[in-house]
C-alpha atoms as a PDB file:
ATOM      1  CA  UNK A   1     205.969  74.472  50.200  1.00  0.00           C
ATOM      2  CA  UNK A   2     202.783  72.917  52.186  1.00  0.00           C
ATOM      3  CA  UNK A   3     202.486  70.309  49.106  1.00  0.00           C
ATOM      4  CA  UNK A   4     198.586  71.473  48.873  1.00  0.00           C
ATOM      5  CA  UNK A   5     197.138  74.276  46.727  1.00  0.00           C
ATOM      6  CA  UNK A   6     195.728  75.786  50.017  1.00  0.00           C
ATOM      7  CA  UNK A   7     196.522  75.449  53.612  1.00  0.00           C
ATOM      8  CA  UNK A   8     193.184  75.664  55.832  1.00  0.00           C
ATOM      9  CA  UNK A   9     193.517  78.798  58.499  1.00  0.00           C
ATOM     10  CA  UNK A  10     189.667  78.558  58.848  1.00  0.00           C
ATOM     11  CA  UNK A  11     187.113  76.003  58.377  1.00  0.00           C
ATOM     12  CA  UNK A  12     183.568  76.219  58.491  1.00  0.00           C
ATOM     13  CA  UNK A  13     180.317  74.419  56.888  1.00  0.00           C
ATOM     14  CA  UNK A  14     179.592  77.558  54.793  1.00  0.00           C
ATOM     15  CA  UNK A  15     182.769  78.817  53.931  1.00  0.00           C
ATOM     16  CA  UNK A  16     186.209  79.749  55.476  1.00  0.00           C
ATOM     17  CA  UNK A  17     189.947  81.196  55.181  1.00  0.00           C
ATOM     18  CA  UNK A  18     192.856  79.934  52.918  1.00  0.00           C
ATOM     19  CA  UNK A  19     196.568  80.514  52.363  1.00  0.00           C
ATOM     20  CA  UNK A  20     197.073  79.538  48.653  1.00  0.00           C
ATOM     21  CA  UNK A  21     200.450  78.104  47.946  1.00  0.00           C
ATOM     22  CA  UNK A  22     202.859  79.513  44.925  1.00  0.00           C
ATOM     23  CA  UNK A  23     201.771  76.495  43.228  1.00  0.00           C
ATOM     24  CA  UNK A  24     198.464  78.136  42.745  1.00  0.00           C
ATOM     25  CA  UNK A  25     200.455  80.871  40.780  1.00  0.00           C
ATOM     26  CA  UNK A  26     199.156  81.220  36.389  1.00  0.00           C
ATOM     27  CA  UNK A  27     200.425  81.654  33.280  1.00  0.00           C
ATOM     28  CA  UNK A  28     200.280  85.487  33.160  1.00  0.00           C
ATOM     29  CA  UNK A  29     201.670  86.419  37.106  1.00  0.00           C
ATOM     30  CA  UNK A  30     203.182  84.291  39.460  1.00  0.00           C
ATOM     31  CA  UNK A  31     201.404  86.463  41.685  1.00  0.00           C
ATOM     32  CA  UNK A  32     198.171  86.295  40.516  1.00  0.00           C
ATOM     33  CA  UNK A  33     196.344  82.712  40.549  1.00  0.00           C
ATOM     34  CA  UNK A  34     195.593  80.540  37.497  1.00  0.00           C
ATOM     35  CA  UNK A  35     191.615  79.903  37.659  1.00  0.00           C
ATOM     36  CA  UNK A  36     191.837  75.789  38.489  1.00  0.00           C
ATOM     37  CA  UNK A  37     192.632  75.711  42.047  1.00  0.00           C
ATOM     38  CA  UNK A  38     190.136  78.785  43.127  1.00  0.00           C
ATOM     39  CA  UNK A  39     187.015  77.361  41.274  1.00  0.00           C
ATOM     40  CA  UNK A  40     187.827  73.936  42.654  1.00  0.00           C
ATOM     41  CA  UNK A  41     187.753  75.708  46.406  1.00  0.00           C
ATOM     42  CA  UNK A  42     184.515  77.011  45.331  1.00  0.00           C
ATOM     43  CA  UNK A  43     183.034  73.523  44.743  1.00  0.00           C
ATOM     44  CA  UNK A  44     184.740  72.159  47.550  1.00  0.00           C
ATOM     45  CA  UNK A  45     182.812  75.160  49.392  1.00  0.00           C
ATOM     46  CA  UNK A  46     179.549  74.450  47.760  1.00  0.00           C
ATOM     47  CA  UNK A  47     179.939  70.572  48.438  1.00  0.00           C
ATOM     48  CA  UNK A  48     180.543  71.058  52.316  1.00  0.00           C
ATOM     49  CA  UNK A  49     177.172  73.956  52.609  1.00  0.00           C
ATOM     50  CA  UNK A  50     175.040  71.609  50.746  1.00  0.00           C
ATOM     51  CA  UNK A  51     175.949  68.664  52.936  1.00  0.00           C
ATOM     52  CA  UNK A  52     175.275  70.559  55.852  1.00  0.00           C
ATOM     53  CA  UNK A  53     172.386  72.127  55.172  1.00  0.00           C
ATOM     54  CA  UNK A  54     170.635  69.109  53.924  1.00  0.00           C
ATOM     55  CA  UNK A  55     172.198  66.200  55.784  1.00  0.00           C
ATOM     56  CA  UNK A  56     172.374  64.360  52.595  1.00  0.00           C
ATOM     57  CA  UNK A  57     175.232  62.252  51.452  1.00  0.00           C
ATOM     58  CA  UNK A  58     173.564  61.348  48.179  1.00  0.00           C
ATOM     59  CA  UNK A  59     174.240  64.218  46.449  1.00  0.00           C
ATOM     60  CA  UNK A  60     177.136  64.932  43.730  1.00  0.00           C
ATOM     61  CA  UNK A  61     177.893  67.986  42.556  1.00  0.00           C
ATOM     62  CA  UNK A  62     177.622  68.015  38.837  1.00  0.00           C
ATOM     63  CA  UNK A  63     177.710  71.563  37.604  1.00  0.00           C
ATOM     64  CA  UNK A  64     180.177  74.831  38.192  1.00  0.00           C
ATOM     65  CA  UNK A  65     179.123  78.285  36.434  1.00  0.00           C
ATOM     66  CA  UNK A  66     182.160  80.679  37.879  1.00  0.00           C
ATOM     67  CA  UNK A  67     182.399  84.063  37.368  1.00  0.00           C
ATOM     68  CA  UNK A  68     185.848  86.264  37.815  1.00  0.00           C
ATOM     69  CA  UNK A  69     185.190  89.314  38.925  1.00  0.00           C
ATOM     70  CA  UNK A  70     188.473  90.244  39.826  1.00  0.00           C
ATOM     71  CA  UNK A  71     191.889  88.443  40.087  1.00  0.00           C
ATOM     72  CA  UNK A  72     192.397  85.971  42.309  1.00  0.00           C
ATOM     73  CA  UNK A  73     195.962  86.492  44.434  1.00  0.00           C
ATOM     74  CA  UNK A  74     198.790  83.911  45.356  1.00  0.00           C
ATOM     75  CA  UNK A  75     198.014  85.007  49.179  1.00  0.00           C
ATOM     76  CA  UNK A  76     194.780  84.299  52.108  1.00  0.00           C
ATOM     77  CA  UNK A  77     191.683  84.360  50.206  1.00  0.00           C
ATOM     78  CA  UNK A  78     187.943  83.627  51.841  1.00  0.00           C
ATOM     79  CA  UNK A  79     185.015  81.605  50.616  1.00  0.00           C
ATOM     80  CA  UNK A  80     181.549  81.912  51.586  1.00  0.00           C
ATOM     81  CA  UNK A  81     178.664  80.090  50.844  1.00  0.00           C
ATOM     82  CA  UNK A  82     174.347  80.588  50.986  1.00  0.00           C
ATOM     83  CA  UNK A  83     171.957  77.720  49.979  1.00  0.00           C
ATOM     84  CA  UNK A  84     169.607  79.253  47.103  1.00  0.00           C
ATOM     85  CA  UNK A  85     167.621  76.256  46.686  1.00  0.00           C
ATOM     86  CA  UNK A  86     167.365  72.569  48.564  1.00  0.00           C
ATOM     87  CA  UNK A  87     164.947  70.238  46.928  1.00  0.00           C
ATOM     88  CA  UNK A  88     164.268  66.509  46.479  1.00  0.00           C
ATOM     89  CA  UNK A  89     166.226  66.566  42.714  1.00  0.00           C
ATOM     90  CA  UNK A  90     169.322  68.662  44.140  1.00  0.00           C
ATOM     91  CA  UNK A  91     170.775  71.313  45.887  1.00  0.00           C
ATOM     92  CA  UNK A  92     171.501  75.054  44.480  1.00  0.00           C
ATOM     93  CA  UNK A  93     174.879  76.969  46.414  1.00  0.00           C
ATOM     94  CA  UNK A  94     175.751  80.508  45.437  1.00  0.00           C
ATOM     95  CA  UNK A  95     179.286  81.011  46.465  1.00  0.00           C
ATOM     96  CA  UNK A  96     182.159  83.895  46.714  1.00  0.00           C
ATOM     97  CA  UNK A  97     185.648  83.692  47.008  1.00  0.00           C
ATOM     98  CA  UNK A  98     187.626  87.216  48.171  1.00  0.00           C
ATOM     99  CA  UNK A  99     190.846  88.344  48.831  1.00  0.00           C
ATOM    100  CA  UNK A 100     191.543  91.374  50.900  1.00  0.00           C
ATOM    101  CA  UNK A 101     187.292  91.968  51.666  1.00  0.00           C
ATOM    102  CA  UNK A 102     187.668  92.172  47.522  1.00  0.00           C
ATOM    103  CA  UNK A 103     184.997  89.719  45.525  1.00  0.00           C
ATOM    104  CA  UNK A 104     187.044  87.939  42.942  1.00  0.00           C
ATOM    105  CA  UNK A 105     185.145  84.680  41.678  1.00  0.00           C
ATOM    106  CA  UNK A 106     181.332  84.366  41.617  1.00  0.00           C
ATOM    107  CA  UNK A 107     179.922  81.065  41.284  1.00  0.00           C
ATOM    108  CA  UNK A 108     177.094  78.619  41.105  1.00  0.00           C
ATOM    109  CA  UNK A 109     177.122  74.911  41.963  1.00  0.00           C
ATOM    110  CA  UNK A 110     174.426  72.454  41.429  1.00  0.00           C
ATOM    111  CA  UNK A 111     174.417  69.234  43.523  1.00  0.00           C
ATOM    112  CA  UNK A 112     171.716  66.592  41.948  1.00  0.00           C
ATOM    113  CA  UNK A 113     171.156  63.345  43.744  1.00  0.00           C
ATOM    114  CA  UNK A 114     172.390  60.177  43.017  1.00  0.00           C
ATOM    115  CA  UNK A 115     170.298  57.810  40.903  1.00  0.00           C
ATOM    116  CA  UNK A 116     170.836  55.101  38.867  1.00  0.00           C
ATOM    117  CA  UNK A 117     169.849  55.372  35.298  1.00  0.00           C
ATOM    118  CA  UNK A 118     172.677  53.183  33.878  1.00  0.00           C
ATOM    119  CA  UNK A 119     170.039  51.607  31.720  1.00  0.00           C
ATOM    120  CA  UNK A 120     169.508  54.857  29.841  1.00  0.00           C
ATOM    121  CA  UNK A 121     172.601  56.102  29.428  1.00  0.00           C
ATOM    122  CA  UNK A 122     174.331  57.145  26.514  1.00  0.00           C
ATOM    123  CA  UNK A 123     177.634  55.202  25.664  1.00  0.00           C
ATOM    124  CA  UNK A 124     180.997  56.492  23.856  1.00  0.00           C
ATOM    125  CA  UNK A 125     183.778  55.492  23.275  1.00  0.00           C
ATOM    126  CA  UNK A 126     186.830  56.034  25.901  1.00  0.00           C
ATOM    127  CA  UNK A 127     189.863  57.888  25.001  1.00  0.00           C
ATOM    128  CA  UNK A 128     192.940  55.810  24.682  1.00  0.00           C
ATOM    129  CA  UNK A 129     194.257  54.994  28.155  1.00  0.00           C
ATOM    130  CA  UNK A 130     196.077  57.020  30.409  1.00  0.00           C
ATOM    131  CA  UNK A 131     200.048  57.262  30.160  1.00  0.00           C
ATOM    132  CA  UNK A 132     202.881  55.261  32.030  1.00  0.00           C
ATOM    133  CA  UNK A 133     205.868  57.245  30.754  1.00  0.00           C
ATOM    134  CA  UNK A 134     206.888  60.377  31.933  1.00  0.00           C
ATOM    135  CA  UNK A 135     205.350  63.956  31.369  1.00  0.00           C
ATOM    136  CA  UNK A 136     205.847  65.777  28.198  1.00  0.00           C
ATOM    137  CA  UNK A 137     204.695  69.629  28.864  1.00  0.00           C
ATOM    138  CA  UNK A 138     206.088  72.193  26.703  1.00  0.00           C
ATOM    139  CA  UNK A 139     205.026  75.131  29.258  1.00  0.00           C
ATOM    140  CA  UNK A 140     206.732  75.709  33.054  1.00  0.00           C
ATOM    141  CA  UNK A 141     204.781  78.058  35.486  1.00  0.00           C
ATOM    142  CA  UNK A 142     203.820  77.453  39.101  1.00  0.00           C
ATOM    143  CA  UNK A 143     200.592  75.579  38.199  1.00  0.00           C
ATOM    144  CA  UNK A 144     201.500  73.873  35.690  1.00  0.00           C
ATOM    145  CA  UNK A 145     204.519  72.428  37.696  1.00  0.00           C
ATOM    146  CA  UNK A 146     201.891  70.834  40.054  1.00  0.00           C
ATOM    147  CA  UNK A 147     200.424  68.673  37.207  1.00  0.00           C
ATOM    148  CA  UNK A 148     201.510  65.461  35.259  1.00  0.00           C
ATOM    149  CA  UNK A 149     200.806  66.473  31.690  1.00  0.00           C
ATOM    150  CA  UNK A 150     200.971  64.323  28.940  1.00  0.00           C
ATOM    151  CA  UNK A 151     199.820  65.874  25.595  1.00  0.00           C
ATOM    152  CA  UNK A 152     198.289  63.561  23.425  1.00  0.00           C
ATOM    153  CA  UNK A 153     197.869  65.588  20.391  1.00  0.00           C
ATOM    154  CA  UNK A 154     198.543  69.355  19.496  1.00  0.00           C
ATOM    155  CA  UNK A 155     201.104  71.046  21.670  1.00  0.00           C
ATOM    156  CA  UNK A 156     200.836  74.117  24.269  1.00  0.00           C
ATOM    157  CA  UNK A 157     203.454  75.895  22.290  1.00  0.00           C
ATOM    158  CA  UNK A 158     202.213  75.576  18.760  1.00  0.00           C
ATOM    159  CA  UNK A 159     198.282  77.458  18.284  1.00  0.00           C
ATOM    160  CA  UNK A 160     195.348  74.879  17.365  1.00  0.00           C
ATOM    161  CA  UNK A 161     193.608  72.268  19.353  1.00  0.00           C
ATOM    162  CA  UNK A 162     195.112  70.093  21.500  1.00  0.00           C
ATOM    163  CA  UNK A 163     194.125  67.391  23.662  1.00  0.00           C
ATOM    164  CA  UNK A 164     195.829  66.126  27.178  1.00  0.00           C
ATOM    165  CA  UNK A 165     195.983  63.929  30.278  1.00  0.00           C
ATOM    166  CA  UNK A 166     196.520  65.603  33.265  1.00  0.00           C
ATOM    167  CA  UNK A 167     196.691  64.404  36.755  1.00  0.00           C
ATOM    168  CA  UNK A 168     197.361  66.494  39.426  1.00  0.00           C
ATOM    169  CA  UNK A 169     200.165  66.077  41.846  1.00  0.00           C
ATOM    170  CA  UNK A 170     198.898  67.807  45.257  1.00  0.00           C
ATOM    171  CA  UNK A 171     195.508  67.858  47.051  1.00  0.00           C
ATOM    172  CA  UNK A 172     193.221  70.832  47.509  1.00  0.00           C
ATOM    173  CA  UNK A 173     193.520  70.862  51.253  1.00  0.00           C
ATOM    174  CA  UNK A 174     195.558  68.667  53.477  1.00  0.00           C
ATOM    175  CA  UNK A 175     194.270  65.181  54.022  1.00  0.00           C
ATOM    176  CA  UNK A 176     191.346  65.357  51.441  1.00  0.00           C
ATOM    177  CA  UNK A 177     191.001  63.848  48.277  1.00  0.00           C
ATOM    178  CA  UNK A 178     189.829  65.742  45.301  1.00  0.00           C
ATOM    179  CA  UNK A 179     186.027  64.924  44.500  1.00  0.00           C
ATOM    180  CA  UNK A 180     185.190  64.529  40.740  1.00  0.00           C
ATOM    181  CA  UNK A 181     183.748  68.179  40.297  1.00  0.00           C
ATOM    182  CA  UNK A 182     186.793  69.830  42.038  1.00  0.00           C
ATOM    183  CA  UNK A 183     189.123  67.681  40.058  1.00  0.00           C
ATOM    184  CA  UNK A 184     187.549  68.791  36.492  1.00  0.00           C
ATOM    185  CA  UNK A 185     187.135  72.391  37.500  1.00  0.00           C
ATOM    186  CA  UNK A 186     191.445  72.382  38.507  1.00  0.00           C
ATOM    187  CA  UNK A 187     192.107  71.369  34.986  1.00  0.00           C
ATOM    188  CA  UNK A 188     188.967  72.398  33.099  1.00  0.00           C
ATOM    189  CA  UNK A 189     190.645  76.165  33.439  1.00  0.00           C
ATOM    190  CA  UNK A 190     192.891  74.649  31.624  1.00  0.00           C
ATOM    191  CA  UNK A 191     191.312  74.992  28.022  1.00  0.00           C
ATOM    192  CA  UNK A 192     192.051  77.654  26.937  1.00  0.00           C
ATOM    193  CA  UNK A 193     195.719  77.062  27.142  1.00  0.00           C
ATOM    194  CA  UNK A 194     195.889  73.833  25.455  1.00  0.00           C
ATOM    195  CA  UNK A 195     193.850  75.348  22.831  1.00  0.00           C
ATOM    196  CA  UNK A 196     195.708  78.429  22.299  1.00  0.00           C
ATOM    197  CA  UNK A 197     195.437  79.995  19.181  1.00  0.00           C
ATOM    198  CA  UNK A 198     197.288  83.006  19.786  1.00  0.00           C
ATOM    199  CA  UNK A 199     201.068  83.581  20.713  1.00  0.00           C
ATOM    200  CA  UNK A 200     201.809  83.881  24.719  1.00  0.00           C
ATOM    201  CA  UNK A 201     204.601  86.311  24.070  1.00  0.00           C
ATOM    202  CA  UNK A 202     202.152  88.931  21.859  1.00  0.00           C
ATOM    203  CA  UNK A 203     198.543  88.197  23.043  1.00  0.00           C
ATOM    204  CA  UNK A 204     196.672  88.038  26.603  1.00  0.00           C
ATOM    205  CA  UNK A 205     193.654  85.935  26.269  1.00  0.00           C
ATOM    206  CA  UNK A 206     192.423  86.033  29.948  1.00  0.00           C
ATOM    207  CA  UNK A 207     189.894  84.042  30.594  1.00  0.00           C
ATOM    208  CA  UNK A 208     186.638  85.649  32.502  1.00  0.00           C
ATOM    209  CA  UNK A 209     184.250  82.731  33.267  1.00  0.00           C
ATOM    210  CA  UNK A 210     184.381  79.058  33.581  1.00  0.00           C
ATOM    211  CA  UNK A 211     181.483  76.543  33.041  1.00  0.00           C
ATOM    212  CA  UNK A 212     181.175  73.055  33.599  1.00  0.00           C
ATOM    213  CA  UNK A 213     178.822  70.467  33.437  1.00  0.00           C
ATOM    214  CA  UNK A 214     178.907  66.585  34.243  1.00  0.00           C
ATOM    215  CA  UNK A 215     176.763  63.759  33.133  1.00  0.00           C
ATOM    216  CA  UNK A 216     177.949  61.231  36.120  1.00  0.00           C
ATOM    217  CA  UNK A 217     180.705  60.925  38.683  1.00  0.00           C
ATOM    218  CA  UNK A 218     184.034  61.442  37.570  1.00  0.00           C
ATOM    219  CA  UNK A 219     186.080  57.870  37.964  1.00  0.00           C
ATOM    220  CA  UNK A 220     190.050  57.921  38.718  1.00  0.00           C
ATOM    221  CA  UNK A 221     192.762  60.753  38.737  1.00  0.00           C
ATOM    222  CA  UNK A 222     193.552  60.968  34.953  1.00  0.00           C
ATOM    223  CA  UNK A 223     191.446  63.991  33.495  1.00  0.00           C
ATOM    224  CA  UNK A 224     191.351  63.494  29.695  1.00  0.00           C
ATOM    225  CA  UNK A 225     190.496  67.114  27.753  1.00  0.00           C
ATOM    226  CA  UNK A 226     189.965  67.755  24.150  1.00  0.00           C
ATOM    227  CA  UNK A 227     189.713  71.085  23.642  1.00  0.00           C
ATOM    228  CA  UNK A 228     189.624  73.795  20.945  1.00  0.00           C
ATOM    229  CA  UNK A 229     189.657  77.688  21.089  1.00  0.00           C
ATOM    230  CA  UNK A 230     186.928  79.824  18.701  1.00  0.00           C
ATOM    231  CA  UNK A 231     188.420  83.696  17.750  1.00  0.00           C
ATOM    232  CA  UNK A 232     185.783  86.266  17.287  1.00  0.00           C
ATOM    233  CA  UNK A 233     186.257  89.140  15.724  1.00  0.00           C
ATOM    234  CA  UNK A 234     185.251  91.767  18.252  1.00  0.00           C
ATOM    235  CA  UNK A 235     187.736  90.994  20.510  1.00  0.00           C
ATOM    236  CA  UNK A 236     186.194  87.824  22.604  1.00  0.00           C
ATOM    237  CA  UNK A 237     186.742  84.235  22.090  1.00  0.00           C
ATOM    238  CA  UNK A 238     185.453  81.339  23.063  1.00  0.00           C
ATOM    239  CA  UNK A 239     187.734  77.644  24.426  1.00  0.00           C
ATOM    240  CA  UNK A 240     185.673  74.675  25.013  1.00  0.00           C
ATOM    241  CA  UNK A 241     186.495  71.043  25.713  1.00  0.00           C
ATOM    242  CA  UNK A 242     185.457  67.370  25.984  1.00  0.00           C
ATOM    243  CA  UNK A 243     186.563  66.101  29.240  1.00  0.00           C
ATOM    244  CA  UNK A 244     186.423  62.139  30.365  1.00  0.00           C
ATOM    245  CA  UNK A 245     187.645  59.573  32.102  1.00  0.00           C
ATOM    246  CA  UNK A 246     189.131  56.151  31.563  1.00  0.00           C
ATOM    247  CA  UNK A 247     185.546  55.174  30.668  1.00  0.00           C
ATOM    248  CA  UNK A 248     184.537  57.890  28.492  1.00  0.00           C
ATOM    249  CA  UNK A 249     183.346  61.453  27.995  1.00  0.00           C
ATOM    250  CA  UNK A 250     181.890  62.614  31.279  1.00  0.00           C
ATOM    251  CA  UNK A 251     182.207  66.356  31.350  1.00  0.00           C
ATOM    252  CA  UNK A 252     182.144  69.662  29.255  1.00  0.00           C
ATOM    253  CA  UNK A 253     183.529  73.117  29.873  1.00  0.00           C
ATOM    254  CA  UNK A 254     183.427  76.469  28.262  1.00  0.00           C
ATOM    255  CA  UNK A 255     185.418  79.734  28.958  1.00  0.00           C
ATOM    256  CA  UNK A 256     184.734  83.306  27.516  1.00  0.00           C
ATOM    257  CA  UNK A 257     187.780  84.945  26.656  1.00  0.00           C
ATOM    258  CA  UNK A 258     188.835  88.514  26.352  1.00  0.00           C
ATOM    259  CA  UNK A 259     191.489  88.753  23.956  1.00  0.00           C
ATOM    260  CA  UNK A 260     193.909  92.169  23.352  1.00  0.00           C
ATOM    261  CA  UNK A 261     197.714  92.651  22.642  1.00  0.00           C
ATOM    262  CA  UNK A 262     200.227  92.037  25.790  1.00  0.00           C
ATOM    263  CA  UNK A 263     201.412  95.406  27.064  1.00  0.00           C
ATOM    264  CA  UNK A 264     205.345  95.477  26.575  1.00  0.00           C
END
């Protein structure tokens, strides 16, 4: 156990080469990655191009559109990284993650610069604080073992919304702390699953893209999602979520999902 999702092998300002750790490991395969940890590397890969491309330390990255094109393996995976657009307002990365000279995520980060327009902003109310007891999880796979769950309504095991506080117990990368867009996209994948409507055991309801936009800096390590899942009837669904901080909403994400019967 390196106590990280991924161990660095090599590091570079536009990409580089990971070993993800078992605790990167999903719901559906312990060999196969759950979708948190990868699209956080891809913002964490998007964060470090746009900083060196620009020079710029006023910039925060605020939105993640990610694409799976493939699954992502519990083994050495690659990110690259190309600067589509650098302006005054913010900063456009295209990024790839691949395993085995395979693409498996696409994704897009925007990085807008830092202003302050706390006059303007729009105020809500803040979720009840974060926890002080211990975990309550209803669900055990490598992943989710690397988070402090705490459900505060609905339950992972019974289908209909849900809403938690989750925390996560390891860093990205050794010796870094988690930026606000890396720490919403680890449990922003999450959605789905604490939204389930479906039973594990009889229905796969894979997940195939994962968007996420913030309003303002993420504050803290407590991740707040509310989150509710939308069947269709042609055989695609739809999980979204409200995701904030201590101090209120901050975030949303959405996930298209492909739903069919589990194989026996």
């Amino acid at each position: 156990m390196t106590n990280t999702y991924f161990s660095l092998i090599e590091d570079r300002n536009d990409g580089g080469r990971y070993l993800a750790d078992a605790a990167t490991g999903g719901p559906w395969d312990p060999g196969l990655q759950h979708g948190g940890p990868p699209n956080a590397l891809l913002v964490r890969t998007a964060e470090r191009a746009a900083a060196a491309e620009s020079g710029r330390t006023d910039l925060v990255a605020s939105r993640l559109a990610a694409e799976f094109v493939g699954p992502v393996p519990v083994a050495e995976v690659s990110t690259s990284a190309v600067v589509v657009r650098s302006a005054r307002s913010g900063v456009l990365v295209d990024v790839t993650l691949t395993a085995d000279d395979r693409d498996c995520l696409h994704g897009r980060v925007w990085l807008i610069r830092d202003a302050d327009t706390r006059s303007i902003a729009s105020t809500a109310r803040p979720p009840k604080e974060p926890p002080d007891g211990a975990p309550r999880f209803g669900f055990s796979f490598p992943y989710s073992d690397s988070i402090d769950w705490h459900e505060v309504s609905g339950s992972i095991t019974v289908p209909g919304p849900g809403a938690v506080w989750a925390r996560p117990r390891r860093p990205l990368v050794l010796d870094e702390a988690l930026t606000g867009l890396q720490r919403v996209a680890l449990i922003g994948d999450s959605a789905s699953g604490i939204s389930a409507e479906l039973d594990w055991a009889t229905w796969s309801f894979l997940n195939v893209d994962l968007d996420i936009h913030l309003t303002r800096p993420f504050a803290g390590e407590w991740v707040h999602m509310d989150a509710v899942t939308q069947l269709g009837t042609h055989g695609a669904g739809l999980a979204r979520s409200i995701v904030s901080d201590r101090y209120g909403p901050v975030a949303t994400t959405a996930q298209t999902l492909v739903i069919a019967p589990r194989r026996r």
